[in-house]
C-alpha atoms as a PDB file:
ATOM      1  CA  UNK A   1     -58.833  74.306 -88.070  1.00  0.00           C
ATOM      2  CA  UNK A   2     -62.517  74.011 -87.421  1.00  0.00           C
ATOM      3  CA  UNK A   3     -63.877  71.905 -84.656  1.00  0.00           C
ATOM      4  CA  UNK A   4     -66.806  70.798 -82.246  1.00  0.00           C
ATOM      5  CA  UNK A   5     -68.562  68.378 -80.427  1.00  0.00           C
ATOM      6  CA  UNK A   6     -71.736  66.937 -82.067  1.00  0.00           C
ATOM      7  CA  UNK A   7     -73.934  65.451 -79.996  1.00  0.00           C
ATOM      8  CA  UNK A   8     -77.139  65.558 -81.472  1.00  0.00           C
ATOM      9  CA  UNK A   9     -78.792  66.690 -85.173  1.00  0.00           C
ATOM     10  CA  UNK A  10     -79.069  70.329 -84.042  1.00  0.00           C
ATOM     11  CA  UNK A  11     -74.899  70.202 -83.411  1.00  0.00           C
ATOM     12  CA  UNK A  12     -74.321  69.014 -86.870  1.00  0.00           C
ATOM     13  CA  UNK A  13     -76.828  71.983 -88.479  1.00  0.00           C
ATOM     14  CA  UNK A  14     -74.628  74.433 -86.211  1.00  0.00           C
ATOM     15  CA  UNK A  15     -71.405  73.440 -87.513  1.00  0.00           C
ATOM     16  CA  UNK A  16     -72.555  73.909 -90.706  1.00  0.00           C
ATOM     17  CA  UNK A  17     -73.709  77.015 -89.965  1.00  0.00           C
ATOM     18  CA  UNK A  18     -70.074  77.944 -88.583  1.00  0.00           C
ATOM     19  CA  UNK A  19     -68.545  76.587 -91.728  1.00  0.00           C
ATOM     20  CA  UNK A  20     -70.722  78.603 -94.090  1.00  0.00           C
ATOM     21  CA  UNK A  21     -69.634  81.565 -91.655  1.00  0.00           C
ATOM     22  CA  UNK A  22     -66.195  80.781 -92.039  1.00  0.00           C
ATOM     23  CA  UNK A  23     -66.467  80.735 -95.687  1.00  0.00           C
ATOM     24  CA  UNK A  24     -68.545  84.165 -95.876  1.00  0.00           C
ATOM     25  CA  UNK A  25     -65.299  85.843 -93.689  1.00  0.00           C
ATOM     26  CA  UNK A  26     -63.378  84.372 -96.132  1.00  0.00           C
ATOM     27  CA  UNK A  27     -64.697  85.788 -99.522  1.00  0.00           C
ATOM     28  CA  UNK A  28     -65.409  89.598 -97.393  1.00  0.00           C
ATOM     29  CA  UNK A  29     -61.293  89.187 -97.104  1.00  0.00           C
ATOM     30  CA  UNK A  30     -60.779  88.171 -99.832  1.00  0.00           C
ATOM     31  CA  UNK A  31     -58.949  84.701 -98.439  1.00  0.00           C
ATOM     32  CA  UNK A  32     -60.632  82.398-100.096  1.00  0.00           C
ATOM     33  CA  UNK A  33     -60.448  78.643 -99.124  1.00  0.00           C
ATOM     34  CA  UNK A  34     -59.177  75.652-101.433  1.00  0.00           C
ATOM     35  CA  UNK A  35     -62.856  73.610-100.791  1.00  0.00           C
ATOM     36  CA  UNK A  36     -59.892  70.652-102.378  1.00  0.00           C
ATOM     37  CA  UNK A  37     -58.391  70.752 -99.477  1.00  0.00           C
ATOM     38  CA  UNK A  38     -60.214  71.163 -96.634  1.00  0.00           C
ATOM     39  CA  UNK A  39     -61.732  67.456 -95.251  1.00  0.00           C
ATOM     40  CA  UNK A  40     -63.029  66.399 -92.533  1.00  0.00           C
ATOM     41  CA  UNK A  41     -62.132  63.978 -89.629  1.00  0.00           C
ATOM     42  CA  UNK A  42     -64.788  62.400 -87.308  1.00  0.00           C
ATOM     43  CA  UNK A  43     -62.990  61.567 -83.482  1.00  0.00           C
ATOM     44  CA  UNK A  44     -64.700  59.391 -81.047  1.00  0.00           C
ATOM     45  CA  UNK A  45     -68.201  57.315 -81.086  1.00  0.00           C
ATOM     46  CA  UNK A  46     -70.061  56.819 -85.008  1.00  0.00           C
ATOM     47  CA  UNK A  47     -72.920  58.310 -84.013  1.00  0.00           C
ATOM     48  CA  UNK A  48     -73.343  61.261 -85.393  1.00  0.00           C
ATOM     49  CA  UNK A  49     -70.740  61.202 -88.677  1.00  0.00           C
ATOM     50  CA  UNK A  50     -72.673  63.663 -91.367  1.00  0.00           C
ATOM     51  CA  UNK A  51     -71.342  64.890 -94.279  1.00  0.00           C
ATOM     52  CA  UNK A  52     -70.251  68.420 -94.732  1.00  0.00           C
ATOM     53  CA  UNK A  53     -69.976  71.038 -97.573  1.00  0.00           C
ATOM     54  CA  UNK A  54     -68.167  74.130 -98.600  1.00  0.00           C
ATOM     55  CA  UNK A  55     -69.214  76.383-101.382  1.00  0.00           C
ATOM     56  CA  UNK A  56     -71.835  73.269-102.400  1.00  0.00           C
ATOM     57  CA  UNK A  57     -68.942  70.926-102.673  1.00  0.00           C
ATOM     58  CA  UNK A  58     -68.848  68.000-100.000  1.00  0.00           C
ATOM     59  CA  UNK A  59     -66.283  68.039 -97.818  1.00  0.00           C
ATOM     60  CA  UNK A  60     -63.693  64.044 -98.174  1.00  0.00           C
ATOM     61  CA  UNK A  61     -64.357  62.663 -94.703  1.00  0.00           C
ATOM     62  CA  UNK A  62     -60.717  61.302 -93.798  1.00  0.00           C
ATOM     63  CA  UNK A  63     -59.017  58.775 -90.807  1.00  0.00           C
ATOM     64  CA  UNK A  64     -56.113  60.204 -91.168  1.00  0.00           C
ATOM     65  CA  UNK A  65     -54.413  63.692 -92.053  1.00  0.00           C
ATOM     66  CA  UNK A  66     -50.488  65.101 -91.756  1.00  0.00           C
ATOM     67  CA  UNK A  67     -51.000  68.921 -90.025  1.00  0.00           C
ATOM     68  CA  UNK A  68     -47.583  70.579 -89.737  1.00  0.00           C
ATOM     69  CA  UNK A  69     -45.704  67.797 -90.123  1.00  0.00           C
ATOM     70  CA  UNK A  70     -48.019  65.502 -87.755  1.00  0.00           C
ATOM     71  CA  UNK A  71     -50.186  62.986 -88.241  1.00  0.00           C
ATOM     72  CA  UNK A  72     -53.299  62.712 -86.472  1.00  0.00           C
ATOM     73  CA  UNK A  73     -55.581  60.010 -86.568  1.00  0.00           C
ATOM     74  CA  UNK A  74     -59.558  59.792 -85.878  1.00  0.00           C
ATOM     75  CA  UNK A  75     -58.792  57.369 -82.985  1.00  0.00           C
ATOM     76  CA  UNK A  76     -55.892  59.828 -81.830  1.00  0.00           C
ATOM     77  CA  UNK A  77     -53.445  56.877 -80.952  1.00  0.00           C
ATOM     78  CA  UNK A  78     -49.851  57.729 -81.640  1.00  0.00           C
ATOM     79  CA  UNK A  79     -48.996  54.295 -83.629  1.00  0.00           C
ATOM     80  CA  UNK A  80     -49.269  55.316 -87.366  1.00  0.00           C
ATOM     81  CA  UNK A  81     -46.980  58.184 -86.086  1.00  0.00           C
ATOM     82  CA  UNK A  82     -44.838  55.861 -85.031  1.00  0.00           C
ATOM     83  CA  UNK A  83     -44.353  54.018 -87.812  1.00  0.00           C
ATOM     84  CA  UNK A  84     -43.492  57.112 -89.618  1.00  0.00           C
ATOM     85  CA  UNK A  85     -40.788  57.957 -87.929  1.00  0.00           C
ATOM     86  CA  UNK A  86     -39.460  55.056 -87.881  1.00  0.00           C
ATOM     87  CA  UNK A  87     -39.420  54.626 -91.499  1.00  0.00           C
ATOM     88  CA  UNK A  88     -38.033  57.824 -92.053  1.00  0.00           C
ATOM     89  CA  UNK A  89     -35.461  57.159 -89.601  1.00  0.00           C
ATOM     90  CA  UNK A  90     -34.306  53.890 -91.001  1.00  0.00           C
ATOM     91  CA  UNK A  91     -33.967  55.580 -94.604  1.00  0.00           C
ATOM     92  CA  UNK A  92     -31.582  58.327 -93.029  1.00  0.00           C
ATOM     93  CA  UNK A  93     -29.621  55.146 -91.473  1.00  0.00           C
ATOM     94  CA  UNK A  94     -29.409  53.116 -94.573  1.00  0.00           C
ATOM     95  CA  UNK A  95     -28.249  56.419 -96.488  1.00  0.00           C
ATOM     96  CA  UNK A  96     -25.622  56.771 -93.647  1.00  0.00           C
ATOM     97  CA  UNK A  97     -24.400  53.420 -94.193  1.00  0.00           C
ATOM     98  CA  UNK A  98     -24.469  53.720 -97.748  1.00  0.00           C
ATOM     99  CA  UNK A  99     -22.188  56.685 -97.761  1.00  0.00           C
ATOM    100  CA  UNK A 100     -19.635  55.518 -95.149  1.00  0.00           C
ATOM    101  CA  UNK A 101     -19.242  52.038 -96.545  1.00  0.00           C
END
């Protein structure tokens, strides 16, 4: 996970930068990154939301993403979470009652 505060143009061409570094460790180790996969998630004020790109492929800008089994969201409140578990929770119930009745 990559991350940084952007406050002005010169923060966005810096990040850049470090994801193009990133990418150059990668190939030298031969670890090479699914570009598919990687996205990225602007927290906080509009302002300065710029695209990004890995081996000339722009990066999906997301709201939301699922990171070891969480889910954090580009406002960082804890509701969609939430809601997730208790979905999941009320499946396991309704199973439960399903196999006892």
């Amino acid at each position: 996970m990559l991350f940084g505060k952007i406050k002005d143009s010169s923060d966005v061409q810096k990040f850049q930068d470090d994801l193009d570094k990133l990418l150059k460790w990668s190939e030298e180790w031969q670890m090479l990154f699914n570009t598919c996969k990687c996205k990225v998630m602007h927290v906080g004020k509009p302002s300065f939301q710029r695209q990004y790109f890995m081996n000339n492929q722009q990066l999906e800008v997301v709201c939301n993403e699922k990171d070891l089994g969480v889910l954090i969201s580009n406002d960082l409140k804890v509701s969609q979470l939430c809601q997730l578990a208790y979905n999941k929770a009320s499946k396991v119930q309704g199973l439960i009652n399903r196999t006892i009745e």
